[in-house]
N, C-alpha and C. Protein backbone atom coordinates (compact mmCIF):
# COMPACT_ATOMS: atom_id res chain seq x y z
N UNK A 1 76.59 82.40 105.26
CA UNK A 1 76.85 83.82 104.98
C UNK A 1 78.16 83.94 104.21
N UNK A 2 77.77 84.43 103.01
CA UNK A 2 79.19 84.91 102.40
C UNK A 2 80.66 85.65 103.07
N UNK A 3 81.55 85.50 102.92
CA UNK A 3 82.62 86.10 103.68
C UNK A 3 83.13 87.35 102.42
N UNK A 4 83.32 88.59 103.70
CA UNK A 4 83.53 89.99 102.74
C UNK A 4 84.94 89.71 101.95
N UNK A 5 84.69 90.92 100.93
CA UNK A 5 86.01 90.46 99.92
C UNK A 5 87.21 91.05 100.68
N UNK A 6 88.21 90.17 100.47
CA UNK A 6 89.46 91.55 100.64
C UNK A 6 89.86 92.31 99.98
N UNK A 7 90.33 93.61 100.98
CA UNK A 7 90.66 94.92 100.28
C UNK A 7 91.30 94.66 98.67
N UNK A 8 92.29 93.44 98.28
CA UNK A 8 93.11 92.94 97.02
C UNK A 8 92.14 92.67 96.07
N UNK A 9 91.12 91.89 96.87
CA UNK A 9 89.81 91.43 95.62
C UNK A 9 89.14 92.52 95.51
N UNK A 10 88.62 93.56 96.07
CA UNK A 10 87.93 94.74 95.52
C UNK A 10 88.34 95.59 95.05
N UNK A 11 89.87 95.70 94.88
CA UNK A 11 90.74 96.55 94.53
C UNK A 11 90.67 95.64 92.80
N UNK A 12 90.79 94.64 92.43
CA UNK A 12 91.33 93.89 91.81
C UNK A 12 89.48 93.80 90.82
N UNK A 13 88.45 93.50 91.65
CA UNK A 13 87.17 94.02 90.79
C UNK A 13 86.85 95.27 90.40
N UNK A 14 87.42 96.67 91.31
CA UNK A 14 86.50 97.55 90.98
C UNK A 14 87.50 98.43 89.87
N UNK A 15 88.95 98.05 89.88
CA UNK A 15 89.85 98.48 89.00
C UNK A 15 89.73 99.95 89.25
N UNK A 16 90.77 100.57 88.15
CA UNK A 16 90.56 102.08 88.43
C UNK A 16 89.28 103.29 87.37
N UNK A 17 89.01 102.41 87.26
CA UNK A 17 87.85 102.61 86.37
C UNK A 17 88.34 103.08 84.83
N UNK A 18 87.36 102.94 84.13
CA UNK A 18 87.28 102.88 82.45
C UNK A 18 87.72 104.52 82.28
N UNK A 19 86.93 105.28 82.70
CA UNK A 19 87.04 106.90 82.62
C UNK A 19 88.57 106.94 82.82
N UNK A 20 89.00 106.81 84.09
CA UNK A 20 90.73 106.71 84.25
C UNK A 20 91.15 106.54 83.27
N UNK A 21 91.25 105.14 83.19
CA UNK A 21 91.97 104.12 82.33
C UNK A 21 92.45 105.69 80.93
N UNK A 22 90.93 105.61 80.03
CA UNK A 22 91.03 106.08 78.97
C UNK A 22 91.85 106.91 78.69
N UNK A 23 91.12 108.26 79.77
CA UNK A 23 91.70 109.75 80.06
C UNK A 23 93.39 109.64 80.14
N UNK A 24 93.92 108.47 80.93
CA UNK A 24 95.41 108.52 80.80
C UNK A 24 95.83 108.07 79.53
N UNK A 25 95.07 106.90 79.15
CA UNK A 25 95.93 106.85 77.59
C UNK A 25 96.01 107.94 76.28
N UNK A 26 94.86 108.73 76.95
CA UNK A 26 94.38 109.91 76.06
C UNK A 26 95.74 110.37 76.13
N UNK A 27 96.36 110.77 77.52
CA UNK A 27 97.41 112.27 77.76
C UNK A 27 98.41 110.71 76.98
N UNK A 28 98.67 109.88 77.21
CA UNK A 28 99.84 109.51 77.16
C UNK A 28 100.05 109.79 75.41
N UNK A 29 98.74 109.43 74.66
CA UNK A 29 98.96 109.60 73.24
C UNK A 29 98.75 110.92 72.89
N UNK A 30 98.71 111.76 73.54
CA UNK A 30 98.47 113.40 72.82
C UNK A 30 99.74 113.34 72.91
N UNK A 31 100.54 113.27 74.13
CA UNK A 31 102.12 113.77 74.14
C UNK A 31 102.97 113.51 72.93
N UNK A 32 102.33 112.56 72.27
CA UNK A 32 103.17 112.29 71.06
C UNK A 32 102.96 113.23 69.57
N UNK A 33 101.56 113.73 69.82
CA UNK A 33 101.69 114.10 68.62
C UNK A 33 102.48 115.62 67.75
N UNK A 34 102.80 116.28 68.63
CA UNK A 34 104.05 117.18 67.65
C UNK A 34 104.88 116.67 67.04
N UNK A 35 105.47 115.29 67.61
CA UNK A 35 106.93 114.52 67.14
C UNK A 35 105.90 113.31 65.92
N UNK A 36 104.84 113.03 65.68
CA UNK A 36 103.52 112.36 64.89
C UNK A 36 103.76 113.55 63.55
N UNK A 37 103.27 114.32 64.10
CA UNK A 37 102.13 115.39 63.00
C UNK A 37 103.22 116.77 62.57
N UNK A 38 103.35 117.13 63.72
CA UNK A 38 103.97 118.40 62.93
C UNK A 38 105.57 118.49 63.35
N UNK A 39 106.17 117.83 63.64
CA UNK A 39 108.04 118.15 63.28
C UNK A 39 108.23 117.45 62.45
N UNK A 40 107.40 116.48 61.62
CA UNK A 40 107.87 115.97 60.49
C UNK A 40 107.43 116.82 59.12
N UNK A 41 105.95 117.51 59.44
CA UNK A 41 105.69 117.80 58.16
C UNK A 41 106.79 119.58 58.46
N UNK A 42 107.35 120.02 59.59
CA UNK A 42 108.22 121.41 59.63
C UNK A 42 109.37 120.83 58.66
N UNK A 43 109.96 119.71 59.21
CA UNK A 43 111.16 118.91 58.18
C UNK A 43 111.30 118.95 57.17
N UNK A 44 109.90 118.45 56.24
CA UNK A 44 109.77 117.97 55.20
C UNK A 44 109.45 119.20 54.58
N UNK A 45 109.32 120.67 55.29
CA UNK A 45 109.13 121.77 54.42
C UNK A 45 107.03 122.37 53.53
N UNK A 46 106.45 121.24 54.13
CA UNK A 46 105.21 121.40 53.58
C UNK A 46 104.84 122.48 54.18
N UNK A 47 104.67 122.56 55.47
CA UNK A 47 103.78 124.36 56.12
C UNK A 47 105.18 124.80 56.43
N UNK A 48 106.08 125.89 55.93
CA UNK A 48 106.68 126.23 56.90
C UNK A 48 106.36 127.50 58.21
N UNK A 49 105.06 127.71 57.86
CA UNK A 49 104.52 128.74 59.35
C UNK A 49 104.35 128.01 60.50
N UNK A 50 104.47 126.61 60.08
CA UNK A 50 104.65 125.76 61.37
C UNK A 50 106.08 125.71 62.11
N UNK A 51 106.67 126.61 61.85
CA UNK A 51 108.04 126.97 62.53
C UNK A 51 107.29 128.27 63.92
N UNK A 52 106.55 128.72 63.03
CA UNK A 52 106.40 129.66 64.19
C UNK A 52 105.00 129.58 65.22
N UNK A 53 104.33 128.16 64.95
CA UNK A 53 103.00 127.89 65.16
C UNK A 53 103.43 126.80 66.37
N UNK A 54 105.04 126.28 66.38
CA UNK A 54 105.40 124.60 66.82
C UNK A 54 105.47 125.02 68.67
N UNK A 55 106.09 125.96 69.01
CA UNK A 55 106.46 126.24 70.36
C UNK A 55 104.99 126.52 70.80
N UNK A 56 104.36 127.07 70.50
CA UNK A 56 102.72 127.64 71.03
C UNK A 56 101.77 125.94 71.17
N UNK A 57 102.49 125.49 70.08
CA UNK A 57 101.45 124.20 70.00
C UNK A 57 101.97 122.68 71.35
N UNK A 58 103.37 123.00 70.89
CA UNK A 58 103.64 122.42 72.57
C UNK A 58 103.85 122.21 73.55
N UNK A 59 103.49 123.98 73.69
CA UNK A 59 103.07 124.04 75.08
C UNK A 59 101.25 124.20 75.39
N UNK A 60 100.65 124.27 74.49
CA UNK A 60 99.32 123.58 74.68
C UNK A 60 99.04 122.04 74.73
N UNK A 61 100.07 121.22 73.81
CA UNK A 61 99.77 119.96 74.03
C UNK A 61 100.40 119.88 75.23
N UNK A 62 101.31 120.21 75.90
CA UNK A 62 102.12 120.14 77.19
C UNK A 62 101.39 119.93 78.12
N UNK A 63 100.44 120.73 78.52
CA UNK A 63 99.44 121.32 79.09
C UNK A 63 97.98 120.37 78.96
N UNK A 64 98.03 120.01 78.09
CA UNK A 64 96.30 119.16 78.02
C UNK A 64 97.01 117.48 78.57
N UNK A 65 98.42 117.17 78.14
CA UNK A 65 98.88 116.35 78.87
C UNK A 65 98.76 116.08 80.19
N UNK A 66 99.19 117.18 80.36
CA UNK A 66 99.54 117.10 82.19
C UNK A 66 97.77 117.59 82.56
N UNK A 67 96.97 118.19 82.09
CA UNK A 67 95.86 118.12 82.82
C UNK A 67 94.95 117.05 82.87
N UNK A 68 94.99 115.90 81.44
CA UNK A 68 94.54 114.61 81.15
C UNK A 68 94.98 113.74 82.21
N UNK A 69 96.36 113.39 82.49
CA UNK A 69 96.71 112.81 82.71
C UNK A 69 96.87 113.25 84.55
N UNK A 70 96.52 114.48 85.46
CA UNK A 70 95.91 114.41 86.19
C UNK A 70 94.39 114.20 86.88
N UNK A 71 93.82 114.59 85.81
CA UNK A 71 92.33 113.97 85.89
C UNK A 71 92.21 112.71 85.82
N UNK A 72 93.18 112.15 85.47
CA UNK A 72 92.78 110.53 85.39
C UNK A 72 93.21 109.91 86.63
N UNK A 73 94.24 110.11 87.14
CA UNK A 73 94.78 109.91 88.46
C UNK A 73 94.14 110.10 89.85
N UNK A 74 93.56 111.43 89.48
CA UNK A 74 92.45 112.05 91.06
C UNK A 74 90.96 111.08 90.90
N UNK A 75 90.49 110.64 89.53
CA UNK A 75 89.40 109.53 89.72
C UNK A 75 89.74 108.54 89.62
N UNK A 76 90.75 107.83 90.04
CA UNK A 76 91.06 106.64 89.98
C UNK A 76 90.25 105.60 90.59
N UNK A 77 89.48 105.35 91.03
CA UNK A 77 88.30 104.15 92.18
C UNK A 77 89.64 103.19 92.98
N UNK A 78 88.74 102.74 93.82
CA UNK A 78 89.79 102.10 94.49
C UNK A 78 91.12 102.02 95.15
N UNK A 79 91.53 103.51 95.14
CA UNK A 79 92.24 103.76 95.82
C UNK A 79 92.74 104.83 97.25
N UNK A 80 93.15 105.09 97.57
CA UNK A 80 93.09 106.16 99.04
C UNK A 80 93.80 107.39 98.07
N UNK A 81 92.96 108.62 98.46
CA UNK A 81 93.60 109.73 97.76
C UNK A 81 94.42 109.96 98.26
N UNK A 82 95.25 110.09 99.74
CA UNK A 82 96.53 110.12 99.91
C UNK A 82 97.24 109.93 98.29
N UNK A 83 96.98 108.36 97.97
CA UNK A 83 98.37 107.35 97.04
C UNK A 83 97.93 108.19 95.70
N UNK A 84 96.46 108.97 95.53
CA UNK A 84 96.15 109.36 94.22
C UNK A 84 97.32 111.02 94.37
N UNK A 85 96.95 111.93 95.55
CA UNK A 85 97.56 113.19 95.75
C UNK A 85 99.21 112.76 95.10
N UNK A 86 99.92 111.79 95.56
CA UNK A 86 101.09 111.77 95.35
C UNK A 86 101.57 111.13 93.63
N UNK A 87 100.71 110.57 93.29
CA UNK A 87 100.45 110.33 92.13
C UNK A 87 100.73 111.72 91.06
N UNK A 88 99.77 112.66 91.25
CA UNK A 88 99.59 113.55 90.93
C UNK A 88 100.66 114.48 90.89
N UNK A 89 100.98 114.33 91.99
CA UNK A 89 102.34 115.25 92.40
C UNK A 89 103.62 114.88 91.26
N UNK A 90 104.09 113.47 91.37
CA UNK A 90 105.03 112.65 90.71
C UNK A 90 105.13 113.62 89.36
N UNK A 91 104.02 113.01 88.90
CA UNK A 91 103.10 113.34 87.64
C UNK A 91 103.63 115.30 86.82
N UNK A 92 102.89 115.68 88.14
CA UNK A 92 103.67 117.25 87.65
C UNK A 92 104.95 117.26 87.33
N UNK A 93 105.37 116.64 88.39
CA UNK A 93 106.90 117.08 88.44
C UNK A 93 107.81 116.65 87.52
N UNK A 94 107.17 115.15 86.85
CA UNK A 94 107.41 114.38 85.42
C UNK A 94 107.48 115.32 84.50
N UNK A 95 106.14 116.29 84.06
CA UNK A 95 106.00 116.80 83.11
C UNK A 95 106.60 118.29 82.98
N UNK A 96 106.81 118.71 84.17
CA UNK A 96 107.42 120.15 84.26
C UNK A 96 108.94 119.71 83.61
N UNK A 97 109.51 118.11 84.55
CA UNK A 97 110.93 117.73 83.55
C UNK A 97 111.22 118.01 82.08
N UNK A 98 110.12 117.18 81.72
CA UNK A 98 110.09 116.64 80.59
C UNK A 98 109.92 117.91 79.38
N UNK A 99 109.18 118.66 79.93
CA UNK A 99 109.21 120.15 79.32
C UNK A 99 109.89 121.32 79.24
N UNK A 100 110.97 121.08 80.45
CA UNK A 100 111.64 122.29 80.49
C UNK A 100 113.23 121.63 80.00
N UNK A 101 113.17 120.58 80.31
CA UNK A 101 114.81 120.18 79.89
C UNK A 101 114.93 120.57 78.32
N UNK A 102 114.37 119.86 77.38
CA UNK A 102 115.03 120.63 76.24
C UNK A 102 116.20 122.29 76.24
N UNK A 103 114.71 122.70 76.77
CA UNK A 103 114.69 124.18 76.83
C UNK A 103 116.20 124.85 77.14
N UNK A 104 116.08 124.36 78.55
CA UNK A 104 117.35 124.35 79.55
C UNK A 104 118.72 123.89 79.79
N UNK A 105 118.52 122.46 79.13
CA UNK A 105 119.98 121.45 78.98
C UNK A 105 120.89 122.43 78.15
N UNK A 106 120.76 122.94 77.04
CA UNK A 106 122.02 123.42 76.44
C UNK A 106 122.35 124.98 76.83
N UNK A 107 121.40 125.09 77.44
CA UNK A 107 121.89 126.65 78.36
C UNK A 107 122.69 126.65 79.38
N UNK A 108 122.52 125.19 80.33
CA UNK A 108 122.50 125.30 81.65
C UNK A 108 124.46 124.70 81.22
N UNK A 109 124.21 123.50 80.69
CA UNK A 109 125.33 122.74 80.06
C UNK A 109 126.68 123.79 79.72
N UNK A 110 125.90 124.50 78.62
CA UNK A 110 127.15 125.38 78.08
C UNK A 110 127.61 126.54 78.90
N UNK A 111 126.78 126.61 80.15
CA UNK A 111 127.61 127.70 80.73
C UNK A 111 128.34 127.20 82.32
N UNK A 112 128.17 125.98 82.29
CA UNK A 112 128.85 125.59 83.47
C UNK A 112 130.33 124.23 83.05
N UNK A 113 129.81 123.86 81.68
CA UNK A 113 131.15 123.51 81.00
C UNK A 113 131.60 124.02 80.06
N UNK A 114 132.93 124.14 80.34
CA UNK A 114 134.07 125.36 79.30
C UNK A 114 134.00 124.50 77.75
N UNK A 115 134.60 123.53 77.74
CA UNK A 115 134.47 122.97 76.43
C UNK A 115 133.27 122.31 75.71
N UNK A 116 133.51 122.92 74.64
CA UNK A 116 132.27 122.41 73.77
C UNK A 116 132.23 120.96 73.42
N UNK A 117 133.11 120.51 73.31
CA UNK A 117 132.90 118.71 72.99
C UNK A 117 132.56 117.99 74.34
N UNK A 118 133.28 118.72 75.76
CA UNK A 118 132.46 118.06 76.81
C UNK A 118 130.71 118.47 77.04
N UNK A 119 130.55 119.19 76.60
CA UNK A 119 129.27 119.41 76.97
C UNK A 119 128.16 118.83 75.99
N UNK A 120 129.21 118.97 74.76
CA UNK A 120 128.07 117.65 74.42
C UNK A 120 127.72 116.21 74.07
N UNK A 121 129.48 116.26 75.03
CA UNK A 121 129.38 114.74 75.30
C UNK A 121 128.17 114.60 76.79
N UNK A 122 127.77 115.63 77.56
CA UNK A 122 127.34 115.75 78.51
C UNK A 122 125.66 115.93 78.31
N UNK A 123 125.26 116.46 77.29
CA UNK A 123 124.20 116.76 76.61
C UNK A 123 123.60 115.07 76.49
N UNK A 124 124.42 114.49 75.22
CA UNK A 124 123.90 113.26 74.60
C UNK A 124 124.10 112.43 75.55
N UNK A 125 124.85 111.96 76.87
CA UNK A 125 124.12 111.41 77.96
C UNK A 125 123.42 111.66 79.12
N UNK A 126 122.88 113.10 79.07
CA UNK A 126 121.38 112.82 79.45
C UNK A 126 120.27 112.61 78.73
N UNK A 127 120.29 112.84 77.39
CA UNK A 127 118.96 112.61 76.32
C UNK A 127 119.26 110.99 76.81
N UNK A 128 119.93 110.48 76.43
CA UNK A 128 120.00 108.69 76.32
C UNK A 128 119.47 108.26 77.78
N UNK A 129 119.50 108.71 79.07
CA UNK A 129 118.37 108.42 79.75
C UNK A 129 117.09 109.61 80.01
N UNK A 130 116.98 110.39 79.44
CA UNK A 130 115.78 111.26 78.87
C UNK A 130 114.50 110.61 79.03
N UNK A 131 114.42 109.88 78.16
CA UNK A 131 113.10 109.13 78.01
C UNK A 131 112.79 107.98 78.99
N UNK A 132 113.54 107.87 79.15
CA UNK A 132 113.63 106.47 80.20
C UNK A 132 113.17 106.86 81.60
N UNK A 133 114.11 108.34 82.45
CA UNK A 133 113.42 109.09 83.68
C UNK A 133 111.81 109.79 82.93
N UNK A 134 111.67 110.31 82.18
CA UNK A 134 109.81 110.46 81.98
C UNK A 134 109.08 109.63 82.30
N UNK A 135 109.33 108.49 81.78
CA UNK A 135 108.54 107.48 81.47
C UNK A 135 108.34 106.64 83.14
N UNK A 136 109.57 106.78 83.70
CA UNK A 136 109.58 105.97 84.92
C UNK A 136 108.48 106.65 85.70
N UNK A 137 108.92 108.39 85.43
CA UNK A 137 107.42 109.26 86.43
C UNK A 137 106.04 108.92 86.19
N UNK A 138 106.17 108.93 84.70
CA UNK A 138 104.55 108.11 84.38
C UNK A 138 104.34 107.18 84.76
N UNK A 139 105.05 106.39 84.52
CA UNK A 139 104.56 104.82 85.19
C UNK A 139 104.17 104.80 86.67
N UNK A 140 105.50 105.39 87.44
CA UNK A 140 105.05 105.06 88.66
C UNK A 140 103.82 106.35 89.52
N UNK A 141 104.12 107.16 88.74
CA UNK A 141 102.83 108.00 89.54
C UNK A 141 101.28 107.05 89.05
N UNK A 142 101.06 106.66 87.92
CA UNK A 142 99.77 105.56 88.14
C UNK A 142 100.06 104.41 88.92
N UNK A 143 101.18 103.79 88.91
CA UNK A 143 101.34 102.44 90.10
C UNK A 143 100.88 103.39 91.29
N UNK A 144 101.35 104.40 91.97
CA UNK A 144 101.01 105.16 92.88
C UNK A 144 99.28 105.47 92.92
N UNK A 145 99.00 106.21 92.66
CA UNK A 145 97.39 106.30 92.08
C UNK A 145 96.35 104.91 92.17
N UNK A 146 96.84 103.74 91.83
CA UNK A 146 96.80 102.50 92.16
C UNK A 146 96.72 102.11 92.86
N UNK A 147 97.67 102.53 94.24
CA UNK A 147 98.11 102.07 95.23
C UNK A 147 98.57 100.64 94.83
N UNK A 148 99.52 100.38 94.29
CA UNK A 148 100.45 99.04 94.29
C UNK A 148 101.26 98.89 94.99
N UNK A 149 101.91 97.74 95.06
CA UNK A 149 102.31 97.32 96.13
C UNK A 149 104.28 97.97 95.94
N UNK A 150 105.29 98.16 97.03
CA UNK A 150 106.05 99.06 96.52
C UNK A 150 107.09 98.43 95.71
N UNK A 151 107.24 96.97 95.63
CA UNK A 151 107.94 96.39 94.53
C UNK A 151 107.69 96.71 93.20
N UNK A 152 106.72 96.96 92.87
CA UNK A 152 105.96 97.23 91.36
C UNK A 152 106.36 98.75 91.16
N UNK A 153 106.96 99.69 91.94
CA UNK A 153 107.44 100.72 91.86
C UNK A 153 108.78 100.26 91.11
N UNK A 154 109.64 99.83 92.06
CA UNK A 154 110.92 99.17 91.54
C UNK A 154 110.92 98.77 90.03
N UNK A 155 109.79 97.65 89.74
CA UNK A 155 109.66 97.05 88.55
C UNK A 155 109.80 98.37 87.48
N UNK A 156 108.67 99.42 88.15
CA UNK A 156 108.29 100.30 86.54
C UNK A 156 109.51 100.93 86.49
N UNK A 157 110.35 101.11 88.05
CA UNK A 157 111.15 102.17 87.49
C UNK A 157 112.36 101.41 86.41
N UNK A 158 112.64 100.00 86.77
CA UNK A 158 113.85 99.71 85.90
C UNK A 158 113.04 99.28 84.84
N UNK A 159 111.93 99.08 84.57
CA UNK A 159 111.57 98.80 82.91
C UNK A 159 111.40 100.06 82.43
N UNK A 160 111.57 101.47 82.81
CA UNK A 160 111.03 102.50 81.97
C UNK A 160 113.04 102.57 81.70
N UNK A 161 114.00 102.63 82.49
CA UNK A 161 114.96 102.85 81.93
C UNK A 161 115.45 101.93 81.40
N UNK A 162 115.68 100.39 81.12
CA UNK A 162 115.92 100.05 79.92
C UNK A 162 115.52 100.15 78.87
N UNK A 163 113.91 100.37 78.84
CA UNK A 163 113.09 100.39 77.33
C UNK A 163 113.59 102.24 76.94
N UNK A 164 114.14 102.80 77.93
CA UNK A 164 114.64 104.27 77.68
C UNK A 164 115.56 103.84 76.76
N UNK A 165 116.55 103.17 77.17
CA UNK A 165 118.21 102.94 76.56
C UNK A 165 117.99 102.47 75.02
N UNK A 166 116.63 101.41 75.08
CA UNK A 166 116.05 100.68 73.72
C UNK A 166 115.88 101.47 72.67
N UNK A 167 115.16 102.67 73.19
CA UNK A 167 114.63 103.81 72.84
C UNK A 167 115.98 104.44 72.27
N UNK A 168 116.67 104.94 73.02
CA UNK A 168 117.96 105.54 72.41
C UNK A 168 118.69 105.02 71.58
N UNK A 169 118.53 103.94 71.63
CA UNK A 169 119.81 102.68 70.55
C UNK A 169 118.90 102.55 69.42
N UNK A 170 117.67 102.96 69.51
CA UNK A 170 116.99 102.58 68.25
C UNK A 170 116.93 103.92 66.96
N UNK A 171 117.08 105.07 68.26
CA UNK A 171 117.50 106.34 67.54
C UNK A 171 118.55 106.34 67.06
N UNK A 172 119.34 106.01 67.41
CA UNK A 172 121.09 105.86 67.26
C UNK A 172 121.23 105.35 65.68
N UNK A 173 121.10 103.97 65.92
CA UNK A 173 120.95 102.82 65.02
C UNK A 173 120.20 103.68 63.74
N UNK A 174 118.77 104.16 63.61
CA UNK A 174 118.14 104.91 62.44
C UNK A 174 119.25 105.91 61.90
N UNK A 175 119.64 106.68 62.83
CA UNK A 175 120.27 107.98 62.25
C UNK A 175 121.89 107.38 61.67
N UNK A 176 122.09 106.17 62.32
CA UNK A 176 123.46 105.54 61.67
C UNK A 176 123.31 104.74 60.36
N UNK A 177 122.01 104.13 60.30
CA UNK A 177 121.69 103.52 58.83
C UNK A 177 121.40 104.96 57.63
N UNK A 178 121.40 106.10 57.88
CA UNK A 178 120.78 107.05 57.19
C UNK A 178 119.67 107.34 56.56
N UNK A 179 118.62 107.12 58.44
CA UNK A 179 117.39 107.23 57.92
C UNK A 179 117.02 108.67 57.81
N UNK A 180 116.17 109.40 57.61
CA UNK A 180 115.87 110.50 57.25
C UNK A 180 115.62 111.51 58.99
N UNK A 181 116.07 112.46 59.10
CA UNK A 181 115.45 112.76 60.48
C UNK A 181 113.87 112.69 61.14
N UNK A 182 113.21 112.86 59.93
CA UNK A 182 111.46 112.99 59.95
C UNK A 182 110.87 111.74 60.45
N UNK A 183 111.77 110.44 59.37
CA UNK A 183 111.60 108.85 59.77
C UNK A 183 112.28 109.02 61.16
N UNK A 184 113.27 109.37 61.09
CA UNK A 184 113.94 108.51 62.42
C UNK A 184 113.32 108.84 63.66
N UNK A 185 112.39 110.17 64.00
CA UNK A 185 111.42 110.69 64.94
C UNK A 185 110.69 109.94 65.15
N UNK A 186 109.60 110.12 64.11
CA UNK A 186 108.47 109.14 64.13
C UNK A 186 108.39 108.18 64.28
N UNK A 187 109.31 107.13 64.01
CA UNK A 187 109.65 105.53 64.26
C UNK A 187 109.73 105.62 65.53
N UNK A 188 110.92 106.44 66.26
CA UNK A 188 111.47 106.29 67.64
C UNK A 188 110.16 106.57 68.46
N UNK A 189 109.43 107.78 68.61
CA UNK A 189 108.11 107.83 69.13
C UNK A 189 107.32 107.11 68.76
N UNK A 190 107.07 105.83 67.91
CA UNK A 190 106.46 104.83 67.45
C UNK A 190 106.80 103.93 69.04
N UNK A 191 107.95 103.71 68.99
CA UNK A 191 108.51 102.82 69.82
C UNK A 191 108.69 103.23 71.55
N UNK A 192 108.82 104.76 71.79
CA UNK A 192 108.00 105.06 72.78
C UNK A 192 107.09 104.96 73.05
N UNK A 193 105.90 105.19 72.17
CA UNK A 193 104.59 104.86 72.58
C UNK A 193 104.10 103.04 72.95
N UNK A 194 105.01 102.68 71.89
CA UNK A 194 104.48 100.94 72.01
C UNK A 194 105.40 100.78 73.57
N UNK A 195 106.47 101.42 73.90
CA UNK A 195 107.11 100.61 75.23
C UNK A 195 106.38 101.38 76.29
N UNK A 196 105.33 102.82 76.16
CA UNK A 196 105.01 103.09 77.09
C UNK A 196 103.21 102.32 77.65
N UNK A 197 102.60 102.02 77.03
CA UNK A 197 101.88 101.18 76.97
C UNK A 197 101.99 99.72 77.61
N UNK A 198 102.99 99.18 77.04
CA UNK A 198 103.62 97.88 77.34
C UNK A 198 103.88 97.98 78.72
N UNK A 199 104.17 99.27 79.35
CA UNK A 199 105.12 99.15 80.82
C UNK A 199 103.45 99.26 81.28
N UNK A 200 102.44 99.68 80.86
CA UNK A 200 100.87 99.50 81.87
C UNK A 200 100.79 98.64 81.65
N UNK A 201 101.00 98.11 80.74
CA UNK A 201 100.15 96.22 80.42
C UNK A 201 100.84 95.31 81.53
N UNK A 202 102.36 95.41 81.70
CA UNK A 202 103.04 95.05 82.73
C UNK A 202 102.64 95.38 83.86
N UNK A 203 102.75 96.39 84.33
CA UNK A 203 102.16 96.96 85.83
C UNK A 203 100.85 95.69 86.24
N UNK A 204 99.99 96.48 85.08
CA UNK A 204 98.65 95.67 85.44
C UNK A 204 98.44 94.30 85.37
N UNK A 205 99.31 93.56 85.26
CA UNK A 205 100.12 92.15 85.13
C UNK A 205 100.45 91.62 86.62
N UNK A 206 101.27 92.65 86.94
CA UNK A 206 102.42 92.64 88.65
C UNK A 206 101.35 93.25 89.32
N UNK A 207 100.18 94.03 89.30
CA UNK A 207 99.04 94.61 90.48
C UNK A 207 98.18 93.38 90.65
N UNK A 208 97.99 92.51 89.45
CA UNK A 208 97.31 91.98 90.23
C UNK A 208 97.66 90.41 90.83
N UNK A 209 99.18 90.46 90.49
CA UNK A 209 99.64 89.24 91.29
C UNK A 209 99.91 89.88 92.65
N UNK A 210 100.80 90.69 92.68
CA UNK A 210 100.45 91.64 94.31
C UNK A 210 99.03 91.38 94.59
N UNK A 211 98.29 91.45 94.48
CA UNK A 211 96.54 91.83 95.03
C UNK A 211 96.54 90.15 95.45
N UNK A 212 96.63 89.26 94.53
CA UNK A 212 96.60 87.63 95.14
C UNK A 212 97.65 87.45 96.33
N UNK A 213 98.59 88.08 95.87
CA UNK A 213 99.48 87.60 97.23
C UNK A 213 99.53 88.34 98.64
N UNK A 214 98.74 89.24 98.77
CA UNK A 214 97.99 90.01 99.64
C UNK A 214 96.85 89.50 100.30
């Protein structure tokens, strides 16, 4: 008689399924495209009614984000919806960040510091870990959703903030060679997208050595 699999090996065959899988890479690549498609062509002056078309548009892409990218989480297979609910949760609370800080940082900034050069010395280090705390929520609300093991939490969170810092030094570096602002966007969200990807390819690397060593 065959002996049943363990919970690691069926976790590790039945994966979180293809539908998941997709649906999250879907939200992860919609999020990019205002900083893709349209703040370069507002830049470059081709539509300019896309000045008044850009705020409406991302907060609809905002929005199909965060609903993609919870639908993918609540069908995840293989996991206990407890780890999917909190997933989810993470997840919001990622994207409500990630959406309202722009908005907020230089409001909140300039009226609780008197000088203007501190505040935006105070400004430009939180953008420089900006991307790095998003990215950590994404990551780890699918390690969560997953149910991985809680080291692999640890892992995503310090690979989303160095590839954050990467991220920032690479902006830095463009706008110091005198690349164009339009280039220097699009490259940098080039390179978000390739490090946010990279941090699942990793995860799913470390889930399933967790799952063997389980």
């Amino acid at each position: 008689m065959s002996q049943p699999a363990s919970s690691g090996g069926c976790e590790r065959a039945v994966g979180p399924g293809w539908t998941a899988r997709i649906l999250f890479w879907a939200a992860i690549a919609i999020g990019s495209l205002p900083e893709f498609v349209l703040m370069p062509m507002m830049i470059d002056g081709v539509r300019p009614e896309f000045f008044t078309l850009y705020p409406a548009v991302t907060v609809v892409v905002a929005l199909l984000e965060l609903i993609l990218g919870v639908v993918a989480l609540l069908i995840v297979k293989a996991s206990p919806l407890t780890m999917r609910l909190f997933g989810m949760g993470l997840l919001i609370v990622s994207s409500i960040y990630a959406f309202a800080l722009p908005h907020l940082l230089p409001i909140i900034v300039n009226r609780v510091v008197g000088s203007v050069d501190l505040a935006m010395n105070i400004q430009s280090i939180i953008w420089t870990f900006h991307s790095g705390v998003v990215l950590a929520g994404l990551l780890i609300a699918w390690n969560l959703a997953r149910n991985r093991a809680w080291w692999t939490h640890l892992v995503a969170a310090g690979y989303a903030m160095c590839t954050g810092l990467v991220v920032a030094f690479v902006e830095w570096a463009m706008n110091s060679l005198g690349s164009s602002f339009a280039t220097s966007m699009v490259f940098t969200q080039a390179v978000l997208l390739g490090v946010s990807f990279g941090g699942l390819g990793l995860l799913h690397v470390l889930g399933r050595v967790a799952s063997v060593v389980r």
